[in-house]
N, C-alpha and C. Protein backbone atom coordinates (compact mmCIF):
# COMPACT_ATOMS: atom_id res chain seq x y z
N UNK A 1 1.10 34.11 1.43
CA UNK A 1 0.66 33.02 2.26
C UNK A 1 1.57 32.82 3.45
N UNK A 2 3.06 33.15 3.13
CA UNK A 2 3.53 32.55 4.28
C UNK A 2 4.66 33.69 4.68
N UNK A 3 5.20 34.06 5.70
CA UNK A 3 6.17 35.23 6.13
C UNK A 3 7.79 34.52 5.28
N UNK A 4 8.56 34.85 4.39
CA UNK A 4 9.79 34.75 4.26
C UNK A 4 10.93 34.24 5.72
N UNK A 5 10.64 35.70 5.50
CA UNK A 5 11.68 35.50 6.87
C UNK A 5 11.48 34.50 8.21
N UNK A 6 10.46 33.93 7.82
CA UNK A 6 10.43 32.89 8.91
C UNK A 6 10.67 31.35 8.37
N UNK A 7 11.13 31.21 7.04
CA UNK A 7 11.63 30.11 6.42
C UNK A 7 10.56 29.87 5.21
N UNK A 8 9.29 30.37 5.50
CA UNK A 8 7.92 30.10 4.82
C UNK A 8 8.34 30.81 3.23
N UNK A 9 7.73 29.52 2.89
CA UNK A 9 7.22 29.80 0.89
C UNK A 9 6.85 30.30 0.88
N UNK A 10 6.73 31.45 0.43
CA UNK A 10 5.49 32.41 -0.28
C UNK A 10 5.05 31.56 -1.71
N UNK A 11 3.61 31.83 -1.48
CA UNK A 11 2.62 30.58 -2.36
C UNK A 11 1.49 30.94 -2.37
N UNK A 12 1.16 30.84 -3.84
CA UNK A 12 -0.56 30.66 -3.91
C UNK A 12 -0.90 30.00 -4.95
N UNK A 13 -1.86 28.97 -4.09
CA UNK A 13 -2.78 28.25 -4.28
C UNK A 13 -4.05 28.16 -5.35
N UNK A 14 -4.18 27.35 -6.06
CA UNK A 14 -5.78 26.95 -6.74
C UNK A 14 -6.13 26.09 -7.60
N UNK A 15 -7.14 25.38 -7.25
CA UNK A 15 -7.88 23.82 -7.47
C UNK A 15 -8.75 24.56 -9.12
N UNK A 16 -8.09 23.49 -10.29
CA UNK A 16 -8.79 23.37 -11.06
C UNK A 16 -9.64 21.98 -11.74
N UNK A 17 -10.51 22.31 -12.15
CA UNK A 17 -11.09 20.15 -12.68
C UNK A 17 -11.79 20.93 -13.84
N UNK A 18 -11.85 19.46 -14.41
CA UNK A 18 -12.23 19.45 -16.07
C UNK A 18 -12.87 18.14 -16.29
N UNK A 19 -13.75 17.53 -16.74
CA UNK A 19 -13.82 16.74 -16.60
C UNK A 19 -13.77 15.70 -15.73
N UNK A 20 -12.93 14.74 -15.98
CA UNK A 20 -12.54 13.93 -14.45
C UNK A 20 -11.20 14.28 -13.80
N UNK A 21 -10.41 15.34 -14.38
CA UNK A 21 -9.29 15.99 -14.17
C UNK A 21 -9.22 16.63 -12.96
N UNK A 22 -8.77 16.54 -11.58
CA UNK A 22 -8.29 17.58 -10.92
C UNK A 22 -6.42 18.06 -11.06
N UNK A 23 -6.52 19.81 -10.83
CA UNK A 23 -4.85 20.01 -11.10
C UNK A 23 -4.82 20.87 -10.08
N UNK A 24 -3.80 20.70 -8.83
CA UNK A 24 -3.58 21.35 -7.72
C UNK A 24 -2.52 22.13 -8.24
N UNK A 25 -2.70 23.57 -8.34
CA UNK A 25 -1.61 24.69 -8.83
C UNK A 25 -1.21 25.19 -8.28
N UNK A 26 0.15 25.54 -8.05
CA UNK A 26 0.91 26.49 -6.45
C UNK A 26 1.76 27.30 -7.90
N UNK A 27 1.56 28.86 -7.50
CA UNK A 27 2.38 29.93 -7.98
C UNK A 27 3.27 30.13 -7.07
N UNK A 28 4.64 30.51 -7.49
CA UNK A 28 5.86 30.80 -6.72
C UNK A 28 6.78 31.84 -7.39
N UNK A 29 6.92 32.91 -6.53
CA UNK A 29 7.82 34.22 -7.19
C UNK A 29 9.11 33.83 -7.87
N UNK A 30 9.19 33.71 -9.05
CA UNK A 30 10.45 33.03 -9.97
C UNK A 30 10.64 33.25 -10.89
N UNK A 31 11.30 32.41 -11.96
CA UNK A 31 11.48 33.18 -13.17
C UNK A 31 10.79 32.20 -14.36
N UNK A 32 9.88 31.85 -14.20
CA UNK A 32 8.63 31.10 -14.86
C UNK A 32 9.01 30.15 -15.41
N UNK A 33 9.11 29.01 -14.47
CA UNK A 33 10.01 27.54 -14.91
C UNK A 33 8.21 27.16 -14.83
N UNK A 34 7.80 26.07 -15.51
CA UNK A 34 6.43 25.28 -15.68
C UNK A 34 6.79 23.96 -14.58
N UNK A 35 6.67 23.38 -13.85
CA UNK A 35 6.52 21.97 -13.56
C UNK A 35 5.31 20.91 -13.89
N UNK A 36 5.05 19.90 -14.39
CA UNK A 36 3.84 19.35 -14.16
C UNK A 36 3.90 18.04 -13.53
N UNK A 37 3.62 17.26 -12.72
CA UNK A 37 3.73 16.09 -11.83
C UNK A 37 5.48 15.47 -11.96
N UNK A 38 6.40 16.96 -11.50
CA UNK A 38 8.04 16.85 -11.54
C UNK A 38 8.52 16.82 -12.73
N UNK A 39 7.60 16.86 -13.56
CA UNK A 39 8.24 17.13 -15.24
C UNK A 39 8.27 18.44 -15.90
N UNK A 40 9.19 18.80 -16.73
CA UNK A 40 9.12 20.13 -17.39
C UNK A 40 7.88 20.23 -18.20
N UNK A 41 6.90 20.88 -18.31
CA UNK A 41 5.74 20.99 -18.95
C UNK A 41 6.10 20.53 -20.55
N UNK A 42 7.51 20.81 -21.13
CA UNK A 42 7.74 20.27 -22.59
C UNK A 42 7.23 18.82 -22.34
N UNK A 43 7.90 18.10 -21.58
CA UNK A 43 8.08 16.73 -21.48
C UNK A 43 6.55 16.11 -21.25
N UNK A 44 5.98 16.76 -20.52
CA UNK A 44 4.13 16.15 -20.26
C UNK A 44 3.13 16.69 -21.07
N UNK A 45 3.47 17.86 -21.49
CA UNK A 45 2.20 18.66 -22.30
C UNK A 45 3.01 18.38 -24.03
N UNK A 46 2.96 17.11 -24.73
CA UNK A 46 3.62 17.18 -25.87
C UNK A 46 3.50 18.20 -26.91
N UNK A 47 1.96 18.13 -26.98
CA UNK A 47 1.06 18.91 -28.29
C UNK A 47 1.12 20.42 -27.87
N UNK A 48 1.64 21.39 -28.60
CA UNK A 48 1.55 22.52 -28.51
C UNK A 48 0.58 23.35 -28.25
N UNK A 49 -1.12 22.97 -28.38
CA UNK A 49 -1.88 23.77 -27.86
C UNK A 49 -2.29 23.48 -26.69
N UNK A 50 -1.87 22.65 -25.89
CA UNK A 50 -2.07 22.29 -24.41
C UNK A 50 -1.02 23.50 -23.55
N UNK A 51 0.28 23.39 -24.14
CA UNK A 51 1.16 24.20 -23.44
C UNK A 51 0.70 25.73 -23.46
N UNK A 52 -0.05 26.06 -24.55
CA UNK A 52 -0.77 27.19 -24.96
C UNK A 52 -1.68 27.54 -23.69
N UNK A 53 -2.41 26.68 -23.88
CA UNK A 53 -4.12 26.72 -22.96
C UNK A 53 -3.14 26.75 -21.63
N UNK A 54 -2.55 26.28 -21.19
CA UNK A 54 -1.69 26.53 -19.79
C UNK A 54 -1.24 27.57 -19.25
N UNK A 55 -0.03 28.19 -20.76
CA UNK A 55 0.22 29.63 -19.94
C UNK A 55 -0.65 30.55 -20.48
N UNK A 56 -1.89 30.44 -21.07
CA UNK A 56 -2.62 31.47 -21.67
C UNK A 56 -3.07 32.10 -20.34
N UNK A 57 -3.30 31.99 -19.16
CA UNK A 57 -4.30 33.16 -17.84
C UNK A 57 -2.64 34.08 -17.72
N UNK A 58 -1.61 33.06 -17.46
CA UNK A 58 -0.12 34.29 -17.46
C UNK A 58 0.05 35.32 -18.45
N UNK A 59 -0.42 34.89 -19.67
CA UNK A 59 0.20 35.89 -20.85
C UNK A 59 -1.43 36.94 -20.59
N UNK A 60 -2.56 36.96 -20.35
CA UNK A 60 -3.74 37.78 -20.44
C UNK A 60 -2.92 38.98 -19.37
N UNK A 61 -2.91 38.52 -18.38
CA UNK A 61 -2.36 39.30 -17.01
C UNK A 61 -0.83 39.96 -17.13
N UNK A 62 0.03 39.22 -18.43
CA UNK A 62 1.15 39.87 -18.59
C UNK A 62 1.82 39.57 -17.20
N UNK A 63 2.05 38.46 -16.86
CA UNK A 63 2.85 37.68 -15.63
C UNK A 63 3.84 36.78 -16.00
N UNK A 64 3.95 36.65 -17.35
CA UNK A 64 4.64 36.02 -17.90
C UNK A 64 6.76 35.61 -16.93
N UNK A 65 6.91 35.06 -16.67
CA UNK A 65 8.38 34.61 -16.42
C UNK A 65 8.47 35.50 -14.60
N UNK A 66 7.43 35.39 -13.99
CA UNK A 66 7.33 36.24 -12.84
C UNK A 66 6.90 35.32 -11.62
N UNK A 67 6.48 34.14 -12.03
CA UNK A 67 6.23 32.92 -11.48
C UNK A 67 6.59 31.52 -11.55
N UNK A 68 7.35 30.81 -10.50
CA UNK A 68 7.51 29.49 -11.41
C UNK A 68 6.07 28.62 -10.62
N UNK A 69 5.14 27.94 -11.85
CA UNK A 69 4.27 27.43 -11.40
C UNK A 69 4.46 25.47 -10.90
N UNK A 70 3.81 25.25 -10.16
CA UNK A 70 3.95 23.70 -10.13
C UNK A 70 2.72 23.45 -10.10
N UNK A 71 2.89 22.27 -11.01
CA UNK A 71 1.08 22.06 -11.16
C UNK A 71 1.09 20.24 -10.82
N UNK A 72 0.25 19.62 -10.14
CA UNK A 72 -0.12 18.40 -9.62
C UNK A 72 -1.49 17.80 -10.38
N UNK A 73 -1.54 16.92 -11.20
CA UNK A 73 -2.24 16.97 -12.11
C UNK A 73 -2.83 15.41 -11.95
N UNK A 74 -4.16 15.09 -11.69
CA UNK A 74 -4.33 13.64 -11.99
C UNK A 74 -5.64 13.33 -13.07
N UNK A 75 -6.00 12.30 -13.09
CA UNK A 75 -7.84 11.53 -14.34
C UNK A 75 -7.69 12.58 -15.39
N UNK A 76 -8.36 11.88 -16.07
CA UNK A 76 -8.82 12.23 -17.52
C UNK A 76 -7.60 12.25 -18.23
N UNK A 77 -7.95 12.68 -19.44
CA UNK A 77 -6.86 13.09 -20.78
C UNK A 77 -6.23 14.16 -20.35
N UNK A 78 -5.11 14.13 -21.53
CA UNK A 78 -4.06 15.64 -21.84
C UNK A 78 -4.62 16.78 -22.13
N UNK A 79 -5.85 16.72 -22.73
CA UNK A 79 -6.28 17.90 -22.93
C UNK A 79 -7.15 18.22 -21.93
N UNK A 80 -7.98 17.35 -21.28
CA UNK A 80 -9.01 17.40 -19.77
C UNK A 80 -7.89 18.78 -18.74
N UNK A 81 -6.76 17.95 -18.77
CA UNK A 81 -5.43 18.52 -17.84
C UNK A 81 -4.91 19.79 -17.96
N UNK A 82 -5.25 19.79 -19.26
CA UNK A 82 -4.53 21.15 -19.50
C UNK A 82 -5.25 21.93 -19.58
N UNK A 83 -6.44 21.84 -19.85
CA UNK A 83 -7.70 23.03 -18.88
C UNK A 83 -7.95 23.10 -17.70
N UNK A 84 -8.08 21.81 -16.81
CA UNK A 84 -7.61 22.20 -15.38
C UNK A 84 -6.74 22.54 -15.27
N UNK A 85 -5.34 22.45 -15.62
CA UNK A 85 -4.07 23.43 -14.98
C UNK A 85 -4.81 24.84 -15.61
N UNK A 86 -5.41 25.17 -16.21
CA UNK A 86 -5.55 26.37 -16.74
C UNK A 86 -6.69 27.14 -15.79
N UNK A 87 -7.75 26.65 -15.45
CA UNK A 87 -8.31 26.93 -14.45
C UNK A 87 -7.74 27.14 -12.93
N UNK A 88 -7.15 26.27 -12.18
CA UNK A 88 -6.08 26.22 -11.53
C UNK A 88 -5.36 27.24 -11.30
N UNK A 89 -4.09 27.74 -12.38
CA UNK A 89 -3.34 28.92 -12.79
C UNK A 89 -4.15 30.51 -12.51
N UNK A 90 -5.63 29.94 -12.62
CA UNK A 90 -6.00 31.36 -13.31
C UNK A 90 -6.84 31.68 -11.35
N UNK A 91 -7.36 30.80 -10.71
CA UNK A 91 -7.78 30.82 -9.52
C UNK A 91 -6.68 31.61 -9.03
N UNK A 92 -5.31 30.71 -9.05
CA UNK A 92 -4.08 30.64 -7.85
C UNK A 92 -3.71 32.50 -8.10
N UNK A 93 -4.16 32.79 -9.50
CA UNK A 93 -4.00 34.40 -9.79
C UNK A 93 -4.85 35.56 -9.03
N UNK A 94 -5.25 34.86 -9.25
CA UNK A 94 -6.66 35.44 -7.91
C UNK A 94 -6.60 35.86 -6.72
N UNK A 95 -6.02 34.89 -6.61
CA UNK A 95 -5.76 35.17 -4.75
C UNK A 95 -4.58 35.76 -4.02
N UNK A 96 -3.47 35.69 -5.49
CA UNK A 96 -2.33 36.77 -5.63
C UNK A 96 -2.65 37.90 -5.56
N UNK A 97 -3.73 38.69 -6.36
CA UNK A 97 -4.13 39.78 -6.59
C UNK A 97 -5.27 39.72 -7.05
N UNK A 98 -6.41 39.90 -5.98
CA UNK A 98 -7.69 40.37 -6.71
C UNK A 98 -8.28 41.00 -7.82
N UNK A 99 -7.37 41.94 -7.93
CA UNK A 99 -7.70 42.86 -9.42
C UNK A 99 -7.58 42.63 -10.68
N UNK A 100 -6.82 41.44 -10.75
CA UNK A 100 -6.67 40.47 -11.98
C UNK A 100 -7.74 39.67 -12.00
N UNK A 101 -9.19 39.60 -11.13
CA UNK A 101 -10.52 38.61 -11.56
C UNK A 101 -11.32 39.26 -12.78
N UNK A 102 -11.04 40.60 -12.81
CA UNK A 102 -12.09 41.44 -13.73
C UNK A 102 -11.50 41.10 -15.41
N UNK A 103 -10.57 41.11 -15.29
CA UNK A 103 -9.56 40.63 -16.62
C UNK A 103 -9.54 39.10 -17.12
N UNK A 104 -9.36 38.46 -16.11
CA UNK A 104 -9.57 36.88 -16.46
C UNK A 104 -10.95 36.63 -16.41
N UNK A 105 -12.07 37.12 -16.24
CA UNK A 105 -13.87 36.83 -15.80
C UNK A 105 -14.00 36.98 -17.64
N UNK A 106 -13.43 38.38 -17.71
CA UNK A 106 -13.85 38.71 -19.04
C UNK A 106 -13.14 37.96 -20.26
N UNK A 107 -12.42 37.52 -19.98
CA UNK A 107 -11.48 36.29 -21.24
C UNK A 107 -12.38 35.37 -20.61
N UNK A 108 -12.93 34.89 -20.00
CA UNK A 108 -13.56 33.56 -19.36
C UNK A 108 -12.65 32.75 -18.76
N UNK A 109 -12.16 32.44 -18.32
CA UNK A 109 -10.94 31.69 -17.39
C UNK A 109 -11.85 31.32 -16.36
N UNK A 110 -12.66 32.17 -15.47
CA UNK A 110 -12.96 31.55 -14.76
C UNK A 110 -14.04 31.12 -14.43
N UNK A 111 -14.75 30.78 -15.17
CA UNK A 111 -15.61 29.63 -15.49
C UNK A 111 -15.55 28.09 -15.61
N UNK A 112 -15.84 27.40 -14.72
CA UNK A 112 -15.90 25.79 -14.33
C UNK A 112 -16.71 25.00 -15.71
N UNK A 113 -15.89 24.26 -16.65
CA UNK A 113 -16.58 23.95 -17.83
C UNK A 113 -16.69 22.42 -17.23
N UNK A 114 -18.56 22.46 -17.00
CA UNK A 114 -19.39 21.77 -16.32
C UNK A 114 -19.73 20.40 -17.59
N UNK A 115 -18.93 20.25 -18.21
CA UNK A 115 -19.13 18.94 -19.23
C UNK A 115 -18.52 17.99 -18.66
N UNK A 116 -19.50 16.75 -18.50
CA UNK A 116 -18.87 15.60 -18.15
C UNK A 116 -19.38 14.41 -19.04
N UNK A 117 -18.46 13.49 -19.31
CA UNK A 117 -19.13 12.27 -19.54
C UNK A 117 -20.79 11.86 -19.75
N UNK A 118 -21.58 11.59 -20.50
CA UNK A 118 -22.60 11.42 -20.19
C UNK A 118 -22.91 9.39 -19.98
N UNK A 119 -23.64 9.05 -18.74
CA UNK A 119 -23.92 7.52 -18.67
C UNK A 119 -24.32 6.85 -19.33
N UNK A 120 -24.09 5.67 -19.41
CA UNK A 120 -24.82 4.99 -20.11
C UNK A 120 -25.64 4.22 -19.63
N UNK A 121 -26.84 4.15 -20.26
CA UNK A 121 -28.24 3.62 -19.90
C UNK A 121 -28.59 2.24 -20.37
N UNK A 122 -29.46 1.69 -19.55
CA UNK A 122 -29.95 -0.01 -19.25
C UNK A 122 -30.47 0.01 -20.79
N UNK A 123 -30.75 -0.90 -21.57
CA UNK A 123 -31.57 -1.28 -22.57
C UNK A 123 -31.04 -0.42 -24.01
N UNK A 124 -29.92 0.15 -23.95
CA UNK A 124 -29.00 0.81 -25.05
C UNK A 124 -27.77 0.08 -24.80
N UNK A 125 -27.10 0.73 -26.22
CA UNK A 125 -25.60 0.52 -26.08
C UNK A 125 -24.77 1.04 -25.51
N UNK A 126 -25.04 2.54 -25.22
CA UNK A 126 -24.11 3.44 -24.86
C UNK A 126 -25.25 4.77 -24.19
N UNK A 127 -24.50 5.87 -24.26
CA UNK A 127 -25.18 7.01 -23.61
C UNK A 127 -26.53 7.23 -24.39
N UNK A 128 -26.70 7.30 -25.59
CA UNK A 128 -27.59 8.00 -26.95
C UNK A 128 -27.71 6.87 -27.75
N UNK A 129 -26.79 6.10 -28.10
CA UNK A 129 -26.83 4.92 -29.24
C UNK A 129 -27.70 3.82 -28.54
N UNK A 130 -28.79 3.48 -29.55
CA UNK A 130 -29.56 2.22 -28.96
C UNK A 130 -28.77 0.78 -29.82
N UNK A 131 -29.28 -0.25 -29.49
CA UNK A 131 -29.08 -1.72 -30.16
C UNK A 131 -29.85 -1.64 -31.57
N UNK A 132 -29.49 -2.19 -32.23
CA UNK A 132 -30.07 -2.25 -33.55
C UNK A 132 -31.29 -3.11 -33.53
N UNK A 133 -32.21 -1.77 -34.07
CA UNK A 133 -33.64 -2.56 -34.65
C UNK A 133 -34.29 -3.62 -35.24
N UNK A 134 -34.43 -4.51 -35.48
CA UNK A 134 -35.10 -5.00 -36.16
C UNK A 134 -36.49 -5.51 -35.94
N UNK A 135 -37.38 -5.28 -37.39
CA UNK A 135 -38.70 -5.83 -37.57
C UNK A 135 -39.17 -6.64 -37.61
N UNK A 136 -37.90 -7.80 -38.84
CA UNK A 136 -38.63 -9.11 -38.62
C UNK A 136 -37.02 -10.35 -38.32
């Protein structure tokens, strides 16, 4: 993205969402430190399969400790988040190197998981649940 020698980051970029989750992901040539909104990913991602689902597009591609990522993370839950950073991660890989889409397409990574919330409707309780019946 950007020339070194002219002071410029080298960086790449990519927008993941989940839900109501967006996670703005910047890859950086390093030795694979995690950040997540200035925190060490231990400290924000508590539950162990979040930290999983995160570096899982690094470990497919075998990029492991070759990047330090920073991830900007806002809405929804911990787990909403940690599939957008995972989506995110797996874009920002992309645009590092094209030839890594055929590898992550086929694990599914990059696929936009189009589940949201469903509304809730006038004359019910909720999305599906109505008010309770009665006859007499």
């Amino acid at each position: 993205m950007g020339d070194p020698a002219k002071g410029q980051i080298e960086q790449y970029y990519g927008t993941g969402r989940r839900k109501c989750s967006v996670a703005r992901v910047y890859l950086r040539p390093g030795k694979g430190e995690f950040r997540v909104n200035g925190r060490p990913m231990d400290a924000y991602f508590l539950g162990e399969p979040q930290r999983v689902r995160v570096q899982h597009p690094l470990q497919v591609t075998e990029l492991v400790g070759k990047f330090d990522v920073l991830i900007n993370v806002r809405g929804g839950g911990i787990v909403a988040q940690a599939g957008a950073a995972r989506l995110g991660i797996t874009r920002a890989l992309t645009v590092y190197d094209a030839e890594l889409r055929g590898k992550l397409k086929k694990v599914g990574f990059l696929t936009r998981d189009s589940r949201i919330k469903e509304r809730k409707k006038y004359g019910q309780k909720g999305a599906r649940k109505r008010f309770q019946f009665s006859k007499r």
